[in-house]
N, C-alpha and C. Protein backbone atom coordinates (compact mmCIF):
# COMPACT_ATOMS: atom_id res chain seq x y z
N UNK A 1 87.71 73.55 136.10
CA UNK A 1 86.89 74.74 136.04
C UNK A 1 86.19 74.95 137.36
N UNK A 2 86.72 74.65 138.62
CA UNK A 2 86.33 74.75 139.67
C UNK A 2 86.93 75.20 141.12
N UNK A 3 86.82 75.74 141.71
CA UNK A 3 87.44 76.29 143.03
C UNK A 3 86.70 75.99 144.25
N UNK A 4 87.06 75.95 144.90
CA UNK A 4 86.35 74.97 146.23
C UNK A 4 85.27 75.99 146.91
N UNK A 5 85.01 77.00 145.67
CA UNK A 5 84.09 78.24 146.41
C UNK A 5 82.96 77.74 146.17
N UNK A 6 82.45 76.83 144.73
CA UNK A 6 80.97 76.82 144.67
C UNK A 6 80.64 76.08 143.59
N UNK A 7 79.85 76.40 142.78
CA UNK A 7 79.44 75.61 141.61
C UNK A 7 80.76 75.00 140.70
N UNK A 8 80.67 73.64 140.77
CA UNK A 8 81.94 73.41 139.06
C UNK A 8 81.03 73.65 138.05
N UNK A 9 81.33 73.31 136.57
CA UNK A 9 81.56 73.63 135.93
C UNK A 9 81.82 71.90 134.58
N UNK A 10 81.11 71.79 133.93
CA UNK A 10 81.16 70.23 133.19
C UNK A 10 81.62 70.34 131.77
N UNK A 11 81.58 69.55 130.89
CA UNK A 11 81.53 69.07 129.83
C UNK A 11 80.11 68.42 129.89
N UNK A 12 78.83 68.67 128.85
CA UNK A 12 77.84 67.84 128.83
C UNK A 12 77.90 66.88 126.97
N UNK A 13 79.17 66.99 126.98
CA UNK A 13 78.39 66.63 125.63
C UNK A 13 79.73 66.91 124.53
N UNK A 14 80.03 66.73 123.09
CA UNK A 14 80.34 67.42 122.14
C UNK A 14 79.76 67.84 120.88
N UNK A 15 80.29 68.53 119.79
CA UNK A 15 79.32 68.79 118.39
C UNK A 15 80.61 67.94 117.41
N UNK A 16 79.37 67.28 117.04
CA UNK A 16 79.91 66.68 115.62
C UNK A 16 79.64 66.84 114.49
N UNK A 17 80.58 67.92 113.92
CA UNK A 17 80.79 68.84 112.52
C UNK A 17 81.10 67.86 111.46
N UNK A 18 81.11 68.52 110.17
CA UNK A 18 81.69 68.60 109.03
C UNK A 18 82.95 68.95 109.04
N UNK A 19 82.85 70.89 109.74
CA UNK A 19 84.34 71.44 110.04
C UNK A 19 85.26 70.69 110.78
N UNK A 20 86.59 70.23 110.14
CA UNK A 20 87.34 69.73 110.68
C UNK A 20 88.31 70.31 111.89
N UNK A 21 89.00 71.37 110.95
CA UNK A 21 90.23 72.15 111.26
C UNK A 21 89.52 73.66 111.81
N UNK A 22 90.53 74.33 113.06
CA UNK A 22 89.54 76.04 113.08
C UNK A 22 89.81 76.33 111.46
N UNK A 23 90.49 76.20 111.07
CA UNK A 23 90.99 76.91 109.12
C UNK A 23 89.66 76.67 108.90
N UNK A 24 88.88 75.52 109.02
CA UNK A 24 87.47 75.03 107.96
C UNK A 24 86.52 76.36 108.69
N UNK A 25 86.47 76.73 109.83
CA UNK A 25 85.06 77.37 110.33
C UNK A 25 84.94 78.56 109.90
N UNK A 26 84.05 78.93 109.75
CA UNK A 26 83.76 80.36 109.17
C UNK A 26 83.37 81.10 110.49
N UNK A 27 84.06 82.61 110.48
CA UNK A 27 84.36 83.11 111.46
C UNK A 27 82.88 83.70 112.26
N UNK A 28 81.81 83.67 110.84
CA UNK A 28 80.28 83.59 112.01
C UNK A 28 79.30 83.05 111.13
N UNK A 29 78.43 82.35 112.31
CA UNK A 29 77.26 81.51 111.75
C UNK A 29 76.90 82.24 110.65
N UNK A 30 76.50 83.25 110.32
CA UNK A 30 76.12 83.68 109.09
C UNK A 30 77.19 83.64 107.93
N UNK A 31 78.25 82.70 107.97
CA UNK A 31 78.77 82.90 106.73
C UNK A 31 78.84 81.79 105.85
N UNK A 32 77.90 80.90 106.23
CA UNK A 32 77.51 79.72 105.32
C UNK A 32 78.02 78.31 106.04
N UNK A 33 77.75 78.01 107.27
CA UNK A 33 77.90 76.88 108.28
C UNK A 33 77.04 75.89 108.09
N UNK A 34 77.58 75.01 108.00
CA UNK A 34 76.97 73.64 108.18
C UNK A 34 76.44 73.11 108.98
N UNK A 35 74.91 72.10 109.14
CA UNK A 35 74.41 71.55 110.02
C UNK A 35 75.49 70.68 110.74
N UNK A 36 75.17 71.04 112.62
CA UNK A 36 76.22 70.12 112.77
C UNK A 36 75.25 69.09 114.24
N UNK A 37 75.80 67.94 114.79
CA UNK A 37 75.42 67.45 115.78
C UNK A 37 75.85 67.79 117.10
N UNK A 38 74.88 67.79 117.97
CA UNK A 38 75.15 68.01 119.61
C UNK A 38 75.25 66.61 119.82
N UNK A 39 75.97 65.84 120.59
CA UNK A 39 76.32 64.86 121.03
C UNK A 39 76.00 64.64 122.95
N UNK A 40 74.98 64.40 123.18
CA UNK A 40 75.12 64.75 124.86
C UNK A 40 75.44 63.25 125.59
N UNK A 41 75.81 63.40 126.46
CA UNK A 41 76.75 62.75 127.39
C UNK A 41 75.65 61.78 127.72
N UNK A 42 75.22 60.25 127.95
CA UNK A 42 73.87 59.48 128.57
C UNK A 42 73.60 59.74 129.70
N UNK A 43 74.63 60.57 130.48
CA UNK A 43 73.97 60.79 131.77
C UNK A 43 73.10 62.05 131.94
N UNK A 44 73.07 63.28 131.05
CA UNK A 44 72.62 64.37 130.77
C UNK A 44 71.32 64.16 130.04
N UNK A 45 71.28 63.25 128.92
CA UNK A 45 70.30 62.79 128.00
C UNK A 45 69.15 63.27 128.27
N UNK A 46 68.15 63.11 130.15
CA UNK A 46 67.20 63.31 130.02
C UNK A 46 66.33 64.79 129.94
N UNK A 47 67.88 65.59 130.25
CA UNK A 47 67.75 67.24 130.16
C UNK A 47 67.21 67.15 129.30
N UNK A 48 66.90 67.26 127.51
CA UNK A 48 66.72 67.43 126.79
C UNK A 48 65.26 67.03 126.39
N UNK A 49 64.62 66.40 127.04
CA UNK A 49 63.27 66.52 127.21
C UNK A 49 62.53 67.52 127.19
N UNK A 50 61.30 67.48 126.35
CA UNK A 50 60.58 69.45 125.94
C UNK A 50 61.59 69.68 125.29
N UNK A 51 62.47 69.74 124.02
CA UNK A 51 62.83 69.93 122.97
C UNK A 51 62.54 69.66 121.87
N UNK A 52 61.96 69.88 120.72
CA UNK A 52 61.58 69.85 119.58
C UNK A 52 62.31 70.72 118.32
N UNK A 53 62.12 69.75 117.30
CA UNK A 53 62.29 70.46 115.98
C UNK A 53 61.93 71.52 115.91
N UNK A 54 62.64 73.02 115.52
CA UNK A 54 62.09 74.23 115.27
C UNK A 54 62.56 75.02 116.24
N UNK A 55 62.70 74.31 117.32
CA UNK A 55 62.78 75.42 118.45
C UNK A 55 64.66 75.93 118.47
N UNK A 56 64.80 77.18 119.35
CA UNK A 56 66.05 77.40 118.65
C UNK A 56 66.61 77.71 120.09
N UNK A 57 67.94 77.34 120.43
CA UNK A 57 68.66 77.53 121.46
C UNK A 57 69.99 78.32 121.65
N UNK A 58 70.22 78.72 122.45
CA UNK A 58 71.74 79.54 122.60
C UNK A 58 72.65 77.85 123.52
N UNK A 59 73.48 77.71 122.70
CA UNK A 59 74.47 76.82 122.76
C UNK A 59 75.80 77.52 123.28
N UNK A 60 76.15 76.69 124.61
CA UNK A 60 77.82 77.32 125.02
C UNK A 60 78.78 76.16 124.74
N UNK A 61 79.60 76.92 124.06
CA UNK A 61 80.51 76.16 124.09
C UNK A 61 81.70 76.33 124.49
N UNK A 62 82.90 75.31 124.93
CA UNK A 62 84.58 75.68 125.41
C UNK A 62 84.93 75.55 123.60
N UNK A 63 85.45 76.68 123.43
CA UNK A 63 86.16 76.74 122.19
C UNK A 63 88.01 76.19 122.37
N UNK A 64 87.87 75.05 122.46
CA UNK A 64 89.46 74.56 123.05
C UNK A 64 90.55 74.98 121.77
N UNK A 65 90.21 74.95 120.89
CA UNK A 65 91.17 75.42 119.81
C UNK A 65 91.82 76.92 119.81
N UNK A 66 90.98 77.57 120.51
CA UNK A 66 91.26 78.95 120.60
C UNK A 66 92.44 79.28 121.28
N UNK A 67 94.07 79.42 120.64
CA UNK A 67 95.18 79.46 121.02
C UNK A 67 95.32 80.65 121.82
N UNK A 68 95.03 81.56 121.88
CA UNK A 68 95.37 82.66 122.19
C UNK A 68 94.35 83.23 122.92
N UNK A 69 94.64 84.27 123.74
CA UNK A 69 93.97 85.09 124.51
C UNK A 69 94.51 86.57 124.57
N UNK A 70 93.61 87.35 124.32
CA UNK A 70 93.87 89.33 124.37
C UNK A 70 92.49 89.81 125.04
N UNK A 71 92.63 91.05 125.40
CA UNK A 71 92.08 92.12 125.68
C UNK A 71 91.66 92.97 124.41
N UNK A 72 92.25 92.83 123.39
CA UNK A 72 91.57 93.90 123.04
C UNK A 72 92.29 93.42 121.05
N UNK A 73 91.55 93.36 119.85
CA UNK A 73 91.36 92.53 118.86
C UNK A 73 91.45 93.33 117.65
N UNK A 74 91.58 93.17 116.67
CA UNK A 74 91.41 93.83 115.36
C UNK A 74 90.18 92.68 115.20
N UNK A 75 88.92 93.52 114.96
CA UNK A 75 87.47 92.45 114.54
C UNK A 75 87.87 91.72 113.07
N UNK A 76 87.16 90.59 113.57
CA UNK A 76 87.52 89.61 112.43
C UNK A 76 88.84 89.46 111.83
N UNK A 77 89.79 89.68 112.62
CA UNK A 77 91.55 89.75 112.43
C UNK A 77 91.79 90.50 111.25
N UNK A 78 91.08 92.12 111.13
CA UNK A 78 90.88 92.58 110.17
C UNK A 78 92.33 93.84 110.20
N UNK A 79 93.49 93.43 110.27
CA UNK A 79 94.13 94.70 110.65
C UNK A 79 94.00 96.00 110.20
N UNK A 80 93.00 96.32 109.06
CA UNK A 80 92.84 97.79 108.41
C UNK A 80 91.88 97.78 109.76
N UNK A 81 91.20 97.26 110.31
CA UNK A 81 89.93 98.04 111.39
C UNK A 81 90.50 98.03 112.88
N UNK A 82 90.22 99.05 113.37
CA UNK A 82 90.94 99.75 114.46
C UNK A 82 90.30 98.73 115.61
N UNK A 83 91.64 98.49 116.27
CA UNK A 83 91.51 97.18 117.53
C UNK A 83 90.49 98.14 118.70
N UNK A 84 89.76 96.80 118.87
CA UNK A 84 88.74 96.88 119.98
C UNK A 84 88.89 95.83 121.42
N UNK A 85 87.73 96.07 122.73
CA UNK A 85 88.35 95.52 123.46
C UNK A 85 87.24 94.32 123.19
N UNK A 86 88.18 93.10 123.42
CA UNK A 86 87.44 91.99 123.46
C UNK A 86 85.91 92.00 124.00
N UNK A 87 85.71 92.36 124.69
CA UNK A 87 84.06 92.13 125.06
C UNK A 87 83.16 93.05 124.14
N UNK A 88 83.70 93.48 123.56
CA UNK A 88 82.70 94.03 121.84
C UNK A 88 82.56 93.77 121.28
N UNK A 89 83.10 92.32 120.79
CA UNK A 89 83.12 91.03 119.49
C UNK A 89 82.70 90.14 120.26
N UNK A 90 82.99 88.78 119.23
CA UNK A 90 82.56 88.23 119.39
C UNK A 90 83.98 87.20 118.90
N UNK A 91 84.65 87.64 119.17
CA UNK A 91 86.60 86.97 118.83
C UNK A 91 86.06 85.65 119.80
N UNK A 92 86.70 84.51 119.07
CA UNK A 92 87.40 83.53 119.95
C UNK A 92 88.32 83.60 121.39
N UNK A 93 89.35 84.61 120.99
CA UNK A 93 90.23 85.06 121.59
C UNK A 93 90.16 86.01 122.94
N UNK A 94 89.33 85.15 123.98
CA UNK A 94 89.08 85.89 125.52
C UNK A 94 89.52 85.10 125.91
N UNK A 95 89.34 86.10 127.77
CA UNK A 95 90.37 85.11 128.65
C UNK A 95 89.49 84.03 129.08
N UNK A 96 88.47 83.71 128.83
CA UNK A 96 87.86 82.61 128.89
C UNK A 96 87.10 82.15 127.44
N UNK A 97 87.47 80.96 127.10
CA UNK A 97 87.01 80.72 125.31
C UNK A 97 86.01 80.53 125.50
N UNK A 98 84.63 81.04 125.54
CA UNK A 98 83.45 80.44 125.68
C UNK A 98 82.52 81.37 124.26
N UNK A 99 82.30 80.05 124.10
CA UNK A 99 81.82 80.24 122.65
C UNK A 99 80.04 80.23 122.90
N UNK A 100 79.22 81.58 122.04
CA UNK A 100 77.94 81.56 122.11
C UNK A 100 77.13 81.55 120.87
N UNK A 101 76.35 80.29 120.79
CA UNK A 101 75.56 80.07 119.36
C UNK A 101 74.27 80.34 119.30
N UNK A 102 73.55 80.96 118.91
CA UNK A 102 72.40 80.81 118.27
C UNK A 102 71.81 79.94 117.30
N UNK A 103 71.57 78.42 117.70
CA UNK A 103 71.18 77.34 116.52
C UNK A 103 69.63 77.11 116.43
N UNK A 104 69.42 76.79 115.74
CA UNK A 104 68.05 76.02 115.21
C UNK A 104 67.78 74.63 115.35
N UNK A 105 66.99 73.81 116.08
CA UNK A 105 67.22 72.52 116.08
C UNK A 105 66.72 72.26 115.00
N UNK A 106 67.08 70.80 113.77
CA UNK A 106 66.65 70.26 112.98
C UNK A 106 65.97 69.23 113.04
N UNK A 107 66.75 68.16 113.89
CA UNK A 107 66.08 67.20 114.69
C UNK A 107 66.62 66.85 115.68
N UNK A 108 66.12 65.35 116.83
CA UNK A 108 66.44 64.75 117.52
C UNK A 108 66.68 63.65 117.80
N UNK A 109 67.56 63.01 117.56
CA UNK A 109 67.42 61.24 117.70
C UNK A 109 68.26 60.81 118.68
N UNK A 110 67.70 60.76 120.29
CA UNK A 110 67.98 60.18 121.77
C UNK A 110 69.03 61.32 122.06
N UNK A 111 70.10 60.96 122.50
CA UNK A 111 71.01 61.83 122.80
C UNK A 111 71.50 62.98 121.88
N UNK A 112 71.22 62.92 120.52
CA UNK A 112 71.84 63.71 119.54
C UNK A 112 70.78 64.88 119.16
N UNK A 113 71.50 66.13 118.60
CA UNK A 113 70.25 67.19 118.38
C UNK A 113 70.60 67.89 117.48
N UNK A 114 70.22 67.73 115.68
CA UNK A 114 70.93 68.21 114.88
C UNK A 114 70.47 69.85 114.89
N UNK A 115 71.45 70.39 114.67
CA UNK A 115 71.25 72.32 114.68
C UNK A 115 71.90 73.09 113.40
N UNK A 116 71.13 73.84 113.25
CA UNK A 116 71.94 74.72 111.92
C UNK A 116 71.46 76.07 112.57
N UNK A 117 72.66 77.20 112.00
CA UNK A 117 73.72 77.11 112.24
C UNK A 117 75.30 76.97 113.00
N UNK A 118 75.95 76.02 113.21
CA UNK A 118 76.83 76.20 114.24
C UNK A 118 78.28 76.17 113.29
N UNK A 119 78.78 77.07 113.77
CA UNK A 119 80.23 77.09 113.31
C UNK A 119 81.23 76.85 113.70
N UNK A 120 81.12 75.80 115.04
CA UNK A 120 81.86 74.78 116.39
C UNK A 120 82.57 73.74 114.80
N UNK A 121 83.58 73.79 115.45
CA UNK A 121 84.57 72.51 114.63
C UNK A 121 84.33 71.12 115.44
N UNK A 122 84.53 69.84 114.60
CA UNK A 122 84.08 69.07 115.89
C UNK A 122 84.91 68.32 116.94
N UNK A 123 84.57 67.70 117.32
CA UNK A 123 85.08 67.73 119.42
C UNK A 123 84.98 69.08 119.61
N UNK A 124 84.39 70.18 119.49
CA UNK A 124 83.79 71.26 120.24
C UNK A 124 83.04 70.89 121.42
N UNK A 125 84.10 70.77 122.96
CA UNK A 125 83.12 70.37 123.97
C UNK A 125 81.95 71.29 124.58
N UNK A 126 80.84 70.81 124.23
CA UNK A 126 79.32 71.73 124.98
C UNK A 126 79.35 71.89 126.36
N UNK A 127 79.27 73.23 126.68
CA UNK A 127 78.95 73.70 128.32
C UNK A 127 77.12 73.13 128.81
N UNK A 128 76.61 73.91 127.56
CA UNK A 128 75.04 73.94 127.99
C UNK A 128 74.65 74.33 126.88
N UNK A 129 73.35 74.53 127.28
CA UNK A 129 71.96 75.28 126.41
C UNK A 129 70.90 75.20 127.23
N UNK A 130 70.58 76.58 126.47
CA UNK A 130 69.27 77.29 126.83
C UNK A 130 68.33 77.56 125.86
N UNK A 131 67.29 77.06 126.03
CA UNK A 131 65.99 77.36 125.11
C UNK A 131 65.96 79.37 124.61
N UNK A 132 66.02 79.59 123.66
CA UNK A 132 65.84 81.16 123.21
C UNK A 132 64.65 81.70 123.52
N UNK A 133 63.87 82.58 124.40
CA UNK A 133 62.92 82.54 124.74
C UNK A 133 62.34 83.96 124.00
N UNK A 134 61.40 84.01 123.56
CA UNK A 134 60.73 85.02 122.97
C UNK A 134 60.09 86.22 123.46
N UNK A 135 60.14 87.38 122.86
CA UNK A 135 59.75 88.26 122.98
C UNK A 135 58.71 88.84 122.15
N UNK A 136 57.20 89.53 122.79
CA UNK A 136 56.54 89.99 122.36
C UNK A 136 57.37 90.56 121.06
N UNK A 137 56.58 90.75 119.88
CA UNK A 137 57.15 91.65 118.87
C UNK A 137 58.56 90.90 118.20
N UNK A 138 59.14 89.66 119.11
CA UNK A 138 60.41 89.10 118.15
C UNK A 138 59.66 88.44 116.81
N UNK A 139 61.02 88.86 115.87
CA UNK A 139 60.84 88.29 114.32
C UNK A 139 61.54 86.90 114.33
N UNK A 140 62.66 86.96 114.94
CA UNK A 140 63.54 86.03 115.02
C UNK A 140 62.95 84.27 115.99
């Protein structure tokens, strides 16, 4: 994931699911996903410092299972609904698999950071995370 122009690009980590197979994941966190584990790498470990229970993060992930790649999708592989172009969903299926979560941490124990909801199958390798930062007036 790197070109001799500038920043690479890592693996920090994986999630360790319930979901086995992509067949097991439900196609979005809201459709009844299971708590799953962030697994971070010991050399990354101390990133995760100032994290707490409660707080909620946007999680990237390489969606490696994701066979395929298009431009442009029937949402939710819905063929009655008229194909759109990939960057209007939220499909697996771009030219780069990068998967974006909205989780909740549950807890923390050293390297590990349990989150609900994630709908990552596991060996889902983690790019990063970012703390969700709030907005005057957010409900969420």
């Amino acid at each position: 994931m790197s070109d001799d122009s500038g920043p690479t690009a890592r693996f920090v980590g994986r999630v360790e699911s319930a979901l086995k197979e992509r067949a097991d994941a439900p196609r979005q966190a809201d459709d009844g996903t299971p708590e799953a584990w962030l697994v971070f790498d010991d050399d990354v470990a101390a990133g995760l410092d100032g994290l707490a229970a409660g707080g909620e993060l946007f999680l990237l992930t390489w969606l490696h299972l994701a066979d395929e790649r298009a431009l442009r999708i029937h949402p939710r592989g819905d063929p009655t609904r008229p194909a759109r172009g990939v960057f209007s969903t939220r499909s697996p299926r771009r030219p780069n698999p990068i998967g974006l979560h909205r989780v909740t941490i549950r807890a923390i124990d050293g390297p590990r950071v349990l989150v609900h909801p994630l709908e990552a199958v596991d060996g889902t390798p983690i790019l990063d995370i970012k703390p969700v930062m709030r907005r005057e007036g957010d409900r969420r």
